[in-house]
C-alpha atoms as a PDB file:
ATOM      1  CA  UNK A   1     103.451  76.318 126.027  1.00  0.00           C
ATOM      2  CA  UNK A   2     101.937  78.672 123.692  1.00  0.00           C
ATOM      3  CA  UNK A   3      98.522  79.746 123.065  1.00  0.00           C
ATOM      4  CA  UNK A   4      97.346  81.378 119.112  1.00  0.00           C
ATOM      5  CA  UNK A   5      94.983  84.391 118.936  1.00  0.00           C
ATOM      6  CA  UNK A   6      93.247  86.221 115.896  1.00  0.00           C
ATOM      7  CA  UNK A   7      92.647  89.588 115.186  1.00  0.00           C
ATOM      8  CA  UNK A   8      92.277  91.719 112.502  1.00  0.00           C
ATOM      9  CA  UNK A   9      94.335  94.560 111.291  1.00  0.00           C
ATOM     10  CA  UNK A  10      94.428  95.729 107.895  1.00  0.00           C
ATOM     11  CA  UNK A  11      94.161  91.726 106.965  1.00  0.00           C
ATOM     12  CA  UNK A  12      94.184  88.947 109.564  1.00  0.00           C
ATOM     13  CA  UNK A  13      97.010  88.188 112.206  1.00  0.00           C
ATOM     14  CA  UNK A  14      98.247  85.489 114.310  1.00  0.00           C
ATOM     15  CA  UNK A  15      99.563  86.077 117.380  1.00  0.00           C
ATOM     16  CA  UNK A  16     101.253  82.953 119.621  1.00  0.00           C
ATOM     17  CA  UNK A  17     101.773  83.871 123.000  1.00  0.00           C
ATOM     18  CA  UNK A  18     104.692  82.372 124.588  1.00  0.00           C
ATOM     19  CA  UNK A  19     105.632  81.225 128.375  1.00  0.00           C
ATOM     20  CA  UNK A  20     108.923  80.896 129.746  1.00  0.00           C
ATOM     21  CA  UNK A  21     109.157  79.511 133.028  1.00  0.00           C
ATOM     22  CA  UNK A  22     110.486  81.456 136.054  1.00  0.00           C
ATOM     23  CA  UNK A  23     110.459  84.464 133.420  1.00  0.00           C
ATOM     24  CA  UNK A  24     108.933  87.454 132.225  1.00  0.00           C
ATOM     25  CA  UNK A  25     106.036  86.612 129.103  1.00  0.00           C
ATOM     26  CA  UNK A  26     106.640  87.272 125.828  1.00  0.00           C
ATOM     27  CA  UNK A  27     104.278  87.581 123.288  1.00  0.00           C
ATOM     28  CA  UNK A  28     105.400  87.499 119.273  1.00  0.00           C
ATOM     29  CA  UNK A  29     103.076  88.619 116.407  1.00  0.00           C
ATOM     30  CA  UNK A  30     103.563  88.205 112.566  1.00  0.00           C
ATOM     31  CA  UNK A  31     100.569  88.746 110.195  1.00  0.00           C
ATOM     32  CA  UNK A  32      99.156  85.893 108.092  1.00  0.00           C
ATOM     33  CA  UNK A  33      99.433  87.739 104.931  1.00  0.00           C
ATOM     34  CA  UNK A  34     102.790  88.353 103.765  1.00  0.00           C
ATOM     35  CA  UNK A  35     103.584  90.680 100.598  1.00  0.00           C
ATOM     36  CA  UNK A  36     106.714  90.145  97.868  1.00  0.00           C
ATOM     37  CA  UNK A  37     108.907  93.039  97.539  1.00  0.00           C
ATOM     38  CA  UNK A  38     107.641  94.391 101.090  1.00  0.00           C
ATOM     39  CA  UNK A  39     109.184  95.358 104.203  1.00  0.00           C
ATOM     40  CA  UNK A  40     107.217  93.332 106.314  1.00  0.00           C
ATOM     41  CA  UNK A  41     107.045  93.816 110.230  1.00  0.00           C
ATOM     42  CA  UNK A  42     106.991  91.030 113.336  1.00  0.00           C
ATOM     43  CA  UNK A  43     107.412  92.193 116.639  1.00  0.00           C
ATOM     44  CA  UNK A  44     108.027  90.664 119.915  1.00  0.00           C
ATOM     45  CA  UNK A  45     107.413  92.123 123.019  1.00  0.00           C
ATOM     46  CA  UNK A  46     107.980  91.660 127.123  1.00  0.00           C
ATOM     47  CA  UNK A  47     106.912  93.561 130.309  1.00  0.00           C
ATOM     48  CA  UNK A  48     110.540  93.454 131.399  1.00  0.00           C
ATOM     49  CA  UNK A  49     113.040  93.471 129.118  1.00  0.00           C
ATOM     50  CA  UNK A  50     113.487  93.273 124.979  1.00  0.00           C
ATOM     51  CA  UNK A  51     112.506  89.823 123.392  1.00  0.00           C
ATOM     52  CA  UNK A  52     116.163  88.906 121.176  1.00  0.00           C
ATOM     53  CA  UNK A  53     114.504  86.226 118.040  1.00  0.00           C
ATOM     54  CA  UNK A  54     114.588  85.382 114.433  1.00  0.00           C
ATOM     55  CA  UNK A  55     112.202  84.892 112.292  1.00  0.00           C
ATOM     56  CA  UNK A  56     112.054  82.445 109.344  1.00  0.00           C
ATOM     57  CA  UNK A  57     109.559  82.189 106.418  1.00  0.00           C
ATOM     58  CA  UNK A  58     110.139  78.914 104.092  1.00  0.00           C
ATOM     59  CA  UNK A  59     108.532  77.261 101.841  1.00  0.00           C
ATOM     60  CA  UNK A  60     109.874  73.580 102.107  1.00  0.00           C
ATOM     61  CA  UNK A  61     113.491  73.029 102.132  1.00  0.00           C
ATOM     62  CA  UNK A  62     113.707  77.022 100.286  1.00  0.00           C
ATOM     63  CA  UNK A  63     114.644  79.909 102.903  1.00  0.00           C
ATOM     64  CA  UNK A  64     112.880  82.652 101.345  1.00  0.00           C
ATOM     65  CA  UNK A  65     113.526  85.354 103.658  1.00  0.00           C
ATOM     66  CA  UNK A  66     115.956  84.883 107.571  1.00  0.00           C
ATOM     67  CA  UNK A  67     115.630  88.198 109.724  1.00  0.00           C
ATOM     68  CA  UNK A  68     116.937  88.783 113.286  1.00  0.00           C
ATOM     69  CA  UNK A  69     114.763  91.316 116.007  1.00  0.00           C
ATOM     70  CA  UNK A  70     116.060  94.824 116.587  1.00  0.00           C
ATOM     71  CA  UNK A  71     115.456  96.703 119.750  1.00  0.00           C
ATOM     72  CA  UNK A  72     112.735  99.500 119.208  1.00  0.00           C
ATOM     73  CA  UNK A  73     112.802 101.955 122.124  1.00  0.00           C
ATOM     74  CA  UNK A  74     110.183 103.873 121.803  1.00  0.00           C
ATOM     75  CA  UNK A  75     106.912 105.091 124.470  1.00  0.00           C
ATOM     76  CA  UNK A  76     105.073 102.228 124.947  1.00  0.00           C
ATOM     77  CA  UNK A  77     104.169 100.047 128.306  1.00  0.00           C
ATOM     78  CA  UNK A  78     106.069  97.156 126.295  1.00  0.00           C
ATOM     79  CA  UNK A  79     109.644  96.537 125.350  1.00  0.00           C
ATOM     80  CA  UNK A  80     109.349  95.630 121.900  1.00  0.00           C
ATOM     81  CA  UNK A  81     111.627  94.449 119.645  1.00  0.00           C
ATOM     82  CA  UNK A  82     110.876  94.368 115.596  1.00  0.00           C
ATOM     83  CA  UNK A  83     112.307  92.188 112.708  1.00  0.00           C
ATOM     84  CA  UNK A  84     111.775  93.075 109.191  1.00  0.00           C
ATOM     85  CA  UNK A  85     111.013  90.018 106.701  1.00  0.00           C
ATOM     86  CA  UNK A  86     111.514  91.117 103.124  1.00  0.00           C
ATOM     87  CA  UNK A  87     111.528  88.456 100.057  1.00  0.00           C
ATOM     88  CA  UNK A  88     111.780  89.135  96.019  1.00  0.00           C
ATOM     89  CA  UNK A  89     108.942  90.713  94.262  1.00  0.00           C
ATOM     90  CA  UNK A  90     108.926  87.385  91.878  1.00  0.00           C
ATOM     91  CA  UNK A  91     108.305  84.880  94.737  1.00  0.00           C
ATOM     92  CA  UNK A  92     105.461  83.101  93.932  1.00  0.00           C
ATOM     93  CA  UNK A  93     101.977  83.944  95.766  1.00  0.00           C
ATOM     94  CA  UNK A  94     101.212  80.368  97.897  1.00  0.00           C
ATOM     95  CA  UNK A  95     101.636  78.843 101.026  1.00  0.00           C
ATOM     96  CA  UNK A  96     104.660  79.241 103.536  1.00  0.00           C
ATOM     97  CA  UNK A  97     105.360  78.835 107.016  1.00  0.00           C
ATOM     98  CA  UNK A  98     106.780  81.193 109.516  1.00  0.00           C
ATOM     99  CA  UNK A  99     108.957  80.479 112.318  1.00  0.00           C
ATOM    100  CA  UNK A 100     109.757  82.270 115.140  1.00  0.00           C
ATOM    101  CA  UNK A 101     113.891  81.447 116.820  1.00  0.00           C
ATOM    102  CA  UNK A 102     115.299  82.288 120.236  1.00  0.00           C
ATOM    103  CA  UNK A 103     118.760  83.373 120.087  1.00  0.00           C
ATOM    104  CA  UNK A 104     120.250  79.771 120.634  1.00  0.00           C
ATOM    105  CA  UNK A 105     118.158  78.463 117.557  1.00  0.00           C
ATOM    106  CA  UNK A 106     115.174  77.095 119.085  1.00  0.00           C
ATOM    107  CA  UNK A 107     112.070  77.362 117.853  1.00  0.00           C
ATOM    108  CA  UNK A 108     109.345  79.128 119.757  1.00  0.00           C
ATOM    109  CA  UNK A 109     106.341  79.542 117.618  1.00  0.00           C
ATOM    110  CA  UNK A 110     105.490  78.714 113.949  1.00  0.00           C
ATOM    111  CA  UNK A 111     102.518  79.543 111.934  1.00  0.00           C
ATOM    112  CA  UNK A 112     100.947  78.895 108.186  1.00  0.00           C
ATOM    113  CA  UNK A 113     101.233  82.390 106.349  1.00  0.00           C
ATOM    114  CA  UNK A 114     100.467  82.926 102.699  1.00  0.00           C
ATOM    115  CA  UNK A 115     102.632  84.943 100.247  1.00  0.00           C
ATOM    116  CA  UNK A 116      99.900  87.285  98.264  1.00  0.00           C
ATOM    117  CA  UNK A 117     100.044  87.855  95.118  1.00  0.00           C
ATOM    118  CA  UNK A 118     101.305  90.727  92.771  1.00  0.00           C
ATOM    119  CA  UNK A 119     100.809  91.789  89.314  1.00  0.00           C
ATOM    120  CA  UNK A 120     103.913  93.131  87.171  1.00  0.00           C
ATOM    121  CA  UNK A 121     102.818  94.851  84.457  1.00  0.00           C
ATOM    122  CA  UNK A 122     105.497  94.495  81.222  1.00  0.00           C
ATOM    123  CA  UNK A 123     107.332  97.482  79.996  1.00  0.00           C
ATOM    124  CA  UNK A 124     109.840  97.566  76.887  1.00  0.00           C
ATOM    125  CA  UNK A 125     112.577  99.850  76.432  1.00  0.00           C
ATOM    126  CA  UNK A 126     114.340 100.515  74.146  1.00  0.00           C
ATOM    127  CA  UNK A 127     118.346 101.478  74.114  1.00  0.00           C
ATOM    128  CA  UNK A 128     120.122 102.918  71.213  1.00  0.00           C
ATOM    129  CA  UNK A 129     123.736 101.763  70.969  1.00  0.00           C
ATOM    130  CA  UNK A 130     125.352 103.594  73.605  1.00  0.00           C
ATOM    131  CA  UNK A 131     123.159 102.892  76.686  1.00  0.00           C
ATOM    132  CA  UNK A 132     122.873  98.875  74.727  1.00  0.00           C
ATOM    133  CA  UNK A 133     126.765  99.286  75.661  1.00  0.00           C
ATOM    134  CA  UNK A 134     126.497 100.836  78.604  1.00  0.00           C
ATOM    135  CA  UNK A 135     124.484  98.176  80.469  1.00  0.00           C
ATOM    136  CA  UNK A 136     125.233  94.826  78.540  1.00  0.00           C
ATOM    137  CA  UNK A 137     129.153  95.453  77.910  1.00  0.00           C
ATOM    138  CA  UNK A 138     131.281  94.066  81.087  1.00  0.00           C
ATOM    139  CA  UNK A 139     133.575  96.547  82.580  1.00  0.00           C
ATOM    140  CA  UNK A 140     135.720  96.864  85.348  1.00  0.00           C
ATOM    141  CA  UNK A 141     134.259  99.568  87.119  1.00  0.00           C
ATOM    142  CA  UNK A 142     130.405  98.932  86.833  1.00  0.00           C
ATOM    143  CA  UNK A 143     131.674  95.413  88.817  1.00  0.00           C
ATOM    144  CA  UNK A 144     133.741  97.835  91.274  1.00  0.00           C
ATOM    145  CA  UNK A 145     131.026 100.198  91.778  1.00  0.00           C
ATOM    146  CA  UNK A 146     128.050  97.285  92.288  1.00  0.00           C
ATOM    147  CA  UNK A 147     130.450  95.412  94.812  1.00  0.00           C
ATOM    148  CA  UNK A 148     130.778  98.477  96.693  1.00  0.00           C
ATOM    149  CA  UNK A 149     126.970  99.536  97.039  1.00  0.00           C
ATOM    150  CA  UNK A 150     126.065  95.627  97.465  1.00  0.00           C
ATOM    151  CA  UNK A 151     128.540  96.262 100.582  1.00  0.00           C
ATOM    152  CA  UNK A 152     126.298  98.887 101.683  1.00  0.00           C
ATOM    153  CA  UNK A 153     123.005  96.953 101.245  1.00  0.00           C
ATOM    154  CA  UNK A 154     124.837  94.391 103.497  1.00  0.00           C
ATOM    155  CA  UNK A 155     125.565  96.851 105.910  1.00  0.00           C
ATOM    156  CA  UNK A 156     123.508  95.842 109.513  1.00  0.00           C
ATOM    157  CA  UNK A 157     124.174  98.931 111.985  1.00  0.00           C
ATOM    158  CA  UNK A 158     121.733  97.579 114.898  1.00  0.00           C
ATOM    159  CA  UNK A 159     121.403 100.860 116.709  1.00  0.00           C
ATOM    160  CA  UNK A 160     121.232 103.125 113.660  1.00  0.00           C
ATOM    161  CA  UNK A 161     117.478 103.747 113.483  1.00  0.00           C
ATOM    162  CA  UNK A 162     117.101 107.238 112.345  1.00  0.00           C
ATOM    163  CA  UNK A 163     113.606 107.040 111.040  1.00  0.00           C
ATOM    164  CA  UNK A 164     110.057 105.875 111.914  1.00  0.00           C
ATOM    165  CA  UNK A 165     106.808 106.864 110.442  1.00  0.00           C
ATOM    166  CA  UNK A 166     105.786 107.515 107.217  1.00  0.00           C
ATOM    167  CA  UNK A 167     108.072 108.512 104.305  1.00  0.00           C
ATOM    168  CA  UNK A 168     107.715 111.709 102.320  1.00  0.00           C
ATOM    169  CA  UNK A 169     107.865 111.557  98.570  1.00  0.00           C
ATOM    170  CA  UNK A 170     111.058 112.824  97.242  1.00  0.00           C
ATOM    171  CA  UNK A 171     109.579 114.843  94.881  1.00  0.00           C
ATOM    172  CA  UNK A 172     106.601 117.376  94.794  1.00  0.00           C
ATOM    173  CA  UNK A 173     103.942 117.478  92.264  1.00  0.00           C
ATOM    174  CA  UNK A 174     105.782 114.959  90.095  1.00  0.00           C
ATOM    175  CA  UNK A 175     103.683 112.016  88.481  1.00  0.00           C
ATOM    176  CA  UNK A 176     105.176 108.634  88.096  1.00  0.00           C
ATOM    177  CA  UNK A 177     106.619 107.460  85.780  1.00  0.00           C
ATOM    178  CA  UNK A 178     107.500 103.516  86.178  1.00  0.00           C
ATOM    179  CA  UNK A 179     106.138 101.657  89.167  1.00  0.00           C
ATOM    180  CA  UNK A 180     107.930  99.347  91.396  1.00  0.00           C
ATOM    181  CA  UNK A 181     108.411  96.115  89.956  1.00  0.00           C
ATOM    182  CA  UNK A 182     106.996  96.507  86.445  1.00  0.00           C
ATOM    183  CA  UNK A 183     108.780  93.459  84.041  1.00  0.00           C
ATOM    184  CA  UNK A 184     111.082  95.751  81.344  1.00  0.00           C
ATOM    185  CA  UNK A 185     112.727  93.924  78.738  1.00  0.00           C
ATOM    186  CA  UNK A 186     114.959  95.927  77.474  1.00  0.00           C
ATOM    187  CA  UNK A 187     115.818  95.742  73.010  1.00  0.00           C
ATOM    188  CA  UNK A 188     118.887  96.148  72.162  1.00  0.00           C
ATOM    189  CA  UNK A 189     120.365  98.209  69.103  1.00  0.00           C
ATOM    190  CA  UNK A 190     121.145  94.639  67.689  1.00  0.00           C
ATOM    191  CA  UNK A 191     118.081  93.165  67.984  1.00  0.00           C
ATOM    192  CA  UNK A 192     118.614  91.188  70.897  1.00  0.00           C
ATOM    193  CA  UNK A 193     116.832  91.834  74.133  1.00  0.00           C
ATOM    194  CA  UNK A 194     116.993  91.278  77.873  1.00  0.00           C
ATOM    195  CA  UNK A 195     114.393  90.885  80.982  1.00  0.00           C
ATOM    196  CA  UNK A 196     114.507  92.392  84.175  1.00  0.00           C
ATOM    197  CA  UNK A 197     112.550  94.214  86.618  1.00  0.00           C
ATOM    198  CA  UNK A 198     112.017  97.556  87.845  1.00  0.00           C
ATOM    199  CA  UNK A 199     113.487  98.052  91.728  1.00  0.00           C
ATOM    200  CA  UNK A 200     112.349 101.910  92.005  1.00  0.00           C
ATOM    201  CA  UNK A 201     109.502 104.244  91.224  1.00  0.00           C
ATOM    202  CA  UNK A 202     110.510 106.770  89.025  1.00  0.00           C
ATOM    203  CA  UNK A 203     109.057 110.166  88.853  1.00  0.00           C
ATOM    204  CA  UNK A 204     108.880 112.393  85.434  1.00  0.00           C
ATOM    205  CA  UNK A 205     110.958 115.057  86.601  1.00  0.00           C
ATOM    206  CA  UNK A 206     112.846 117.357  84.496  1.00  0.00           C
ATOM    207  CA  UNK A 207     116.651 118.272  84.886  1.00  0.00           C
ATOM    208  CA  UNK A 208     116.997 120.527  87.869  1.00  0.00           C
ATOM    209  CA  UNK A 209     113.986 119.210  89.846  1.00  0.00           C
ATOM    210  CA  UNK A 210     114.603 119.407  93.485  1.00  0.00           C
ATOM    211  CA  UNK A 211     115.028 115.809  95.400  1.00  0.00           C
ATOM    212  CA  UNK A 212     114.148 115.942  99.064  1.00  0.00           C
ATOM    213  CA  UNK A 213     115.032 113.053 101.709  1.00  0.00           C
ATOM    214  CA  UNK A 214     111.976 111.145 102.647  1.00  0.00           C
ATOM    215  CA  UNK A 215     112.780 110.450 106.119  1.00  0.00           C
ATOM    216  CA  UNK A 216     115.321 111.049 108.257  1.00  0.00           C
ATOM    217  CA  UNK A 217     118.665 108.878 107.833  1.00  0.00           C
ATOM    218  CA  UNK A 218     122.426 108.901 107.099  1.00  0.00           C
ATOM    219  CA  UNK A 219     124.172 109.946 103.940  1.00  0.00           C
ATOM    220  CA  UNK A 220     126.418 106.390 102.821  1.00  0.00           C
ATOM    221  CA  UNK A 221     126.913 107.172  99.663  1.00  0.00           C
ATOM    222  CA  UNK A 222     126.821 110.180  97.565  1.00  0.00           C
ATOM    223  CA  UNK A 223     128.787 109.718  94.549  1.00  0.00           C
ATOM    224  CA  UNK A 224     128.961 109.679  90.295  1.00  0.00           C
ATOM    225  CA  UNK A 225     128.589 105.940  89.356  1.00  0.00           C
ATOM    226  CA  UNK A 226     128.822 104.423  85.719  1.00  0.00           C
ATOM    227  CA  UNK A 227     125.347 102.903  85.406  1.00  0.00           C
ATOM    228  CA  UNK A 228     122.984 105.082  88.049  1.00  0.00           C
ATOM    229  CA  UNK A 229     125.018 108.501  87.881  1.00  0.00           C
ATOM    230  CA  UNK A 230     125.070 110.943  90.691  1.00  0.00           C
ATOM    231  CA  UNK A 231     123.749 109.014  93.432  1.00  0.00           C
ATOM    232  CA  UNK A 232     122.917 109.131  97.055  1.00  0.00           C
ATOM    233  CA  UNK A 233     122.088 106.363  99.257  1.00  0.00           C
ATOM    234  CA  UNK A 234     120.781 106.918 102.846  1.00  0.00           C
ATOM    235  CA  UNK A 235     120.601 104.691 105.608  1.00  0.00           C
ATOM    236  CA  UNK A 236     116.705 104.700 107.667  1.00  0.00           C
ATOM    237  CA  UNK A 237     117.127 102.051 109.735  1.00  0.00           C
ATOM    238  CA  UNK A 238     119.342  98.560 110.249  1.00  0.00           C
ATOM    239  CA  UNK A 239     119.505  97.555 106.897  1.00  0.00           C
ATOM    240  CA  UNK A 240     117.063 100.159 105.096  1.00  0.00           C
ATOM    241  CA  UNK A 241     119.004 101.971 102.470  1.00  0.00           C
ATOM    242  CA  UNK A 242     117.162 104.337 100.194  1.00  0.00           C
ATOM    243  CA  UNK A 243     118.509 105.477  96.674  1.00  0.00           C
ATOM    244  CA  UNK A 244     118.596 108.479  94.154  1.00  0.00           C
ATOM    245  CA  UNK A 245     119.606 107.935  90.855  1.00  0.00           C
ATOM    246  CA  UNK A 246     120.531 109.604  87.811  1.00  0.00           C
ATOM    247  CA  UNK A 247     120.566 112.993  89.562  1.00  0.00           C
ATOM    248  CA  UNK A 248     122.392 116.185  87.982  1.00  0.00           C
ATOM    249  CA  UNK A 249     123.464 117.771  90.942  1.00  0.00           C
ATOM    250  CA  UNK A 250     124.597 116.036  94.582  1.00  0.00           C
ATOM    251  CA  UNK A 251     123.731 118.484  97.529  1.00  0.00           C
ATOM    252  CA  UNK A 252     124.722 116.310 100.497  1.00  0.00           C
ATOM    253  CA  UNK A 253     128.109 114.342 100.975  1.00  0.00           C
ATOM    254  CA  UNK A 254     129.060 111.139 102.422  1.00  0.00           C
ATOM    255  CA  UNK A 255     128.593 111.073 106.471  1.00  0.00           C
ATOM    256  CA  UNK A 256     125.653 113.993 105.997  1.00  0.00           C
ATOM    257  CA  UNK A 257     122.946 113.452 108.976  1.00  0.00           C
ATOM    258  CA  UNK A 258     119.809 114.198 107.028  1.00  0.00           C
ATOM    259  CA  UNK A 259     115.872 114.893 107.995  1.00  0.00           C
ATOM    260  CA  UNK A 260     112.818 114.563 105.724  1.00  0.00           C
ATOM    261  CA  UNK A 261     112.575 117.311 103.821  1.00  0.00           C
ATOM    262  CA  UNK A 262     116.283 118.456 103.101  1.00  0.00           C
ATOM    263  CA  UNK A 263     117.853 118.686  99.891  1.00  0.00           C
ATOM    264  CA  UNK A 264     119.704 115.625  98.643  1.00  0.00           C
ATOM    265  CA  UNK A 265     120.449 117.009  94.982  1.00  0.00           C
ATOM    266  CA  UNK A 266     118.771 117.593  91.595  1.00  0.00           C
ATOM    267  CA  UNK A 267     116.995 115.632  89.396  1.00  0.00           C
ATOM    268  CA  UNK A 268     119.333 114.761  86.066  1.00  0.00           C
ATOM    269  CA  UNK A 269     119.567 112.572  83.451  1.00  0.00           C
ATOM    270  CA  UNK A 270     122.936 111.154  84.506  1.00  0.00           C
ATOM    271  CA  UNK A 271     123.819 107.494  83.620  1.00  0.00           C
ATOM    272  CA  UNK A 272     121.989 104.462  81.784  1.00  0.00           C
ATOM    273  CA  UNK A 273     118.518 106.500  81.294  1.00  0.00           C
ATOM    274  CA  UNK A 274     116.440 107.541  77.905  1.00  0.00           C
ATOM    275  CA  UNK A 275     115.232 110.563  79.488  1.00  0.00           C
ATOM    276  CA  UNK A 276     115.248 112.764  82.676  1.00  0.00           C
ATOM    277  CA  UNK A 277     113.645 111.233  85.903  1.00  0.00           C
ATOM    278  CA  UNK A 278     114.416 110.336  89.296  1.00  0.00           C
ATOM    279  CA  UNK A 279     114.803 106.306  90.784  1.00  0.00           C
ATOM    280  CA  UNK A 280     113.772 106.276  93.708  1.00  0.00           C
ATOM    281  CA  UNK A 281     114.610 102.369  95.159  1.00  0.00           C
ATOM    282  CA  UNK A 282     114.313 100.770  99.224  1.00  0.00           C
ATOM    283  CA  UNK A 283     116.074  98.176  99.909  1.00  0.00           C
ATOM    284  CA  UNK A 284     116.333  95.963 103.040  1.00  0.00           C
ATOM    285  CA  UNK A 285     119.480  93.909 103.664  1.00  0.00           C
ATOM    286  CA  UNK A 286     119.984  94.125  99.381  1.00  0.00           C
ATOM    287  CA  UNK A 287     116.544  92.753  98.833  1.00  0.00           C
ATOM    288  CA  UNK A 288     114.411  95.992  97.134  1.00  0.00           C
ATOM    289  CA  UNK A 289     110.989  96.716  98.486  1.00  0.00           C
ATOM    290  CA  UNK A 290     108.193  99.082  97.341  1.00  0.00           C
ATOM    291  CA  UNK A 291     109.182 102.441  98.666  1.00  0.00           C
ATOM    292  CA  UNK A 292     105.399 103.658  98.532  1.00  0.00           C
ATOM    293  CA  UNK A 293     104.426 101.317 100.912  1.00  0.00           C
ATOM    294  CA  UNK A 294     106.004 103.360 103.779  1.00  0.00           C
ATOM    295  CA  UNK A 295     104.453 106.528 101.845  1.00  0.00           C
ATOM    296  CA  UNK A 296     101.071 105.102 102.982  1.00  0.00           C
ATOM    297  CA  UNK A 297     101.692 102.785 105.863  1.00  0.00           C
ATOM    298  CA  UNK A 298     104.810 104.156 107.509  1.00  0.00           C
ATOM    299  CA  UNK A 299     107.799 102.098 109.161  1.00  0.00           C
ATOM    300  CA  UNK A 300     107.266 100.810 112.768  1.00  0.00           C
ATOM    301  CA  UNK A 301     104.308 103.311 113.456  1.00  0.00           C
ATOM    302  CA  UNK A 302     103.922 103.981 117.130  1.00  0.00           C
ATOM    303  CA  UNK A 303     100.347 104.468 117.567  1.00  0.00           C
ATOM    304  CA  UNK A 304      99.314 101.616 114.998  1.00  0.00           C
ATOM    305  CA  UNK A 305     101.787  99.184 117.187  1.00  0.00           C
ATOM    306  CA  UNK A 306     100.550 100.363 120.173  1.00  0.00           C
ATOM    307  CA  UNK A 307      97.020  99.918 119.257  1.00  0.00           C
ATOM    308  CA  UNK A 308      97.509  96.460 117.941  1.00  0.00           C
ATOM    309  CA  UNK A 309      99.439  95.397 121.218  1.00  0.00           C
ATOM    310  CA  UNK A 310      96.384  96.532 123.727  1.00  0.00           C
ATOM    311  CA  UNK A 311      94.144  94.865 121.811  1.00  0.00           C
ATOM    312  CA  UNK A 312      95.893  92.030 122.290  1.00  0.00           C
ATOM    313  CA  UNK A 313      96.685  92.207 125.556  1.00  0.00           C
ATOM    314  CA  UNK A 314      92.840  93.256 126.085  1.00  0.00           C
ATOM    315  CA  UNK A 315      92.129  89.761 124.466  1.00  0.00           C
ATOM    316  CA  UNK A 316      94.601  87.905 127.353  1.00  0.00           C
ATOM    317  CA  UNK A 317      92.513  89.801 129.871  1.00  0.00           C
END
């Protein structure tokens, strides 16, 4: 049996409220509102032990986005468990529906959501015959070195969740550059050109400019690479990898434990880049998300969750 409530919270949510007989109740709560290129949160949560689901957002036959819960011990009078849905910044704004999956498949609760819309602004570069080289030339190692951080991206480590709260910037007093998701079509030194998409921000900062970690996380990669230079890549959570590119110094090394605020390199101009500046990309299971969001909203904030829960449970009386 389940029962829907309403509330608001930032936009509206749904929240289904599910009964299993001769068990504990567990409630699950997704909002109605879901954002491309975003690191959306669902929970589920249980007086007794943590709720194990997946979650599902489709839009007819087309998986858009399949995400299984994580345990989130934290202080709360709830065990709650979290699942992150994240889908491509392109996906069309429109309707969708949201399921909600116990672990053998079945399906506990399912909702109407709508995928908002987002507005890419266009930006053209262009590349004089080197960097045209450097990114539309095939080459052994740029398909090595992709391969290898795709592996990362892949990586799930359920119990590595170093981080919650809001993210620091990496840099200080820098202004940005390129936003997240911006169309670039990039003219070649022949003429031709190519479209793609921004996955970062990037920040103005001139060679030497300290980078800081944004959170706390795990060092996975910190390494020279042929398109994105010296590069880290830390781990935040199961699945949440974020990146530095193009830097001109590495300060950390692989296997590094890291908190926000320490000193992951120096800003460069290493790699495919026209000038000096830092990428700064999030990425979620190899899909990339808008790193500023967590600037402003935070990942799996305690006292927001909390909040939201009571005044739910208020609501079941």
């Amino acid at each position: 049996m389940s029962l829907a409530w309403s509330s608001r919270w930032v936009t509206l949510f749904v929240v289904f409220l599910l009964v299993v007989p001769a068990q504990a109740v567990a409630r699950t709560f997704a909002p109605v509102s879901l954002k491309p290129g975003a690191l959306n949160e669902v929970y589920a949560w249980d007086d007794q032990e943590f709720p194990v689901f997946q979650v599902e957002l489709t839009r007819g036959s087309t998986v858009l986005a399949l995400s299984s819960s994580l345990i989130w011990p934290h202080e709360s009078p709830w065990k709650i468990s979290v699942a992150f849905l994240a889908f491509d910044v392109l996906t069309k704004p429109g309707p969708a529906r949201l399921r909600f999956l116990n672990a053998q498949g079945k399906e506990l609760a399912k909702q109407e959501v709508e995928v908002t819309p987002r507005v890419l602004p266009v930006e053209h570069i262009a590349l004089d015959r080197q960097m045209s080289t450097l990114r539309a030339v095939p080459d052994p190692r740029k398909d090595k070195e992709a391969q290898q951080i795709w592996r990362i991206y892949q990586t799930l480590n359920k119990t590595n969740l170093w981080a919650t709260g809001r993210f620091e910037l990496p840099v200080t007093g820098i202004p940005y550059s390129a936003s997240f998701g911006d169309e670039r079509v990039y003219d070649y030194s022949d003429g031709t050109t190519a479209s793609d998409y921004h996955r970062g921000t990037d920040f103005a900062a001139p060679v030497g400019t300290p980078v800081y970690a944004p959170a706390a996380g795990l060092v996975v990669l910190a390494a020279e690479r042929m398109l994105t230079g010296n590069t880290v890549v830390i781990e935040h959570a199961p699945g949440l990898y974020s990146d530095y590119f193009h830097l001109s110094k590495l300060e950390v090394k692989l296997g590094d434990r890291v908190k926000a605020g320490d000193l992951l390199g120096l800003s460069g101009k290493t790699g495919l880049v026209t000038g000096p500046h830092l990428h700064w990309e999030l990425r979620y299971q190899g899909v990339p998300v808008d790193a500023l969001d967590l600037v402003t909203e935070g990942l799996l904030d305690t006292e927001r969750v909390n909040t939201l829960i009571s005044s739910i449970e208020r609501k079941r009386g």
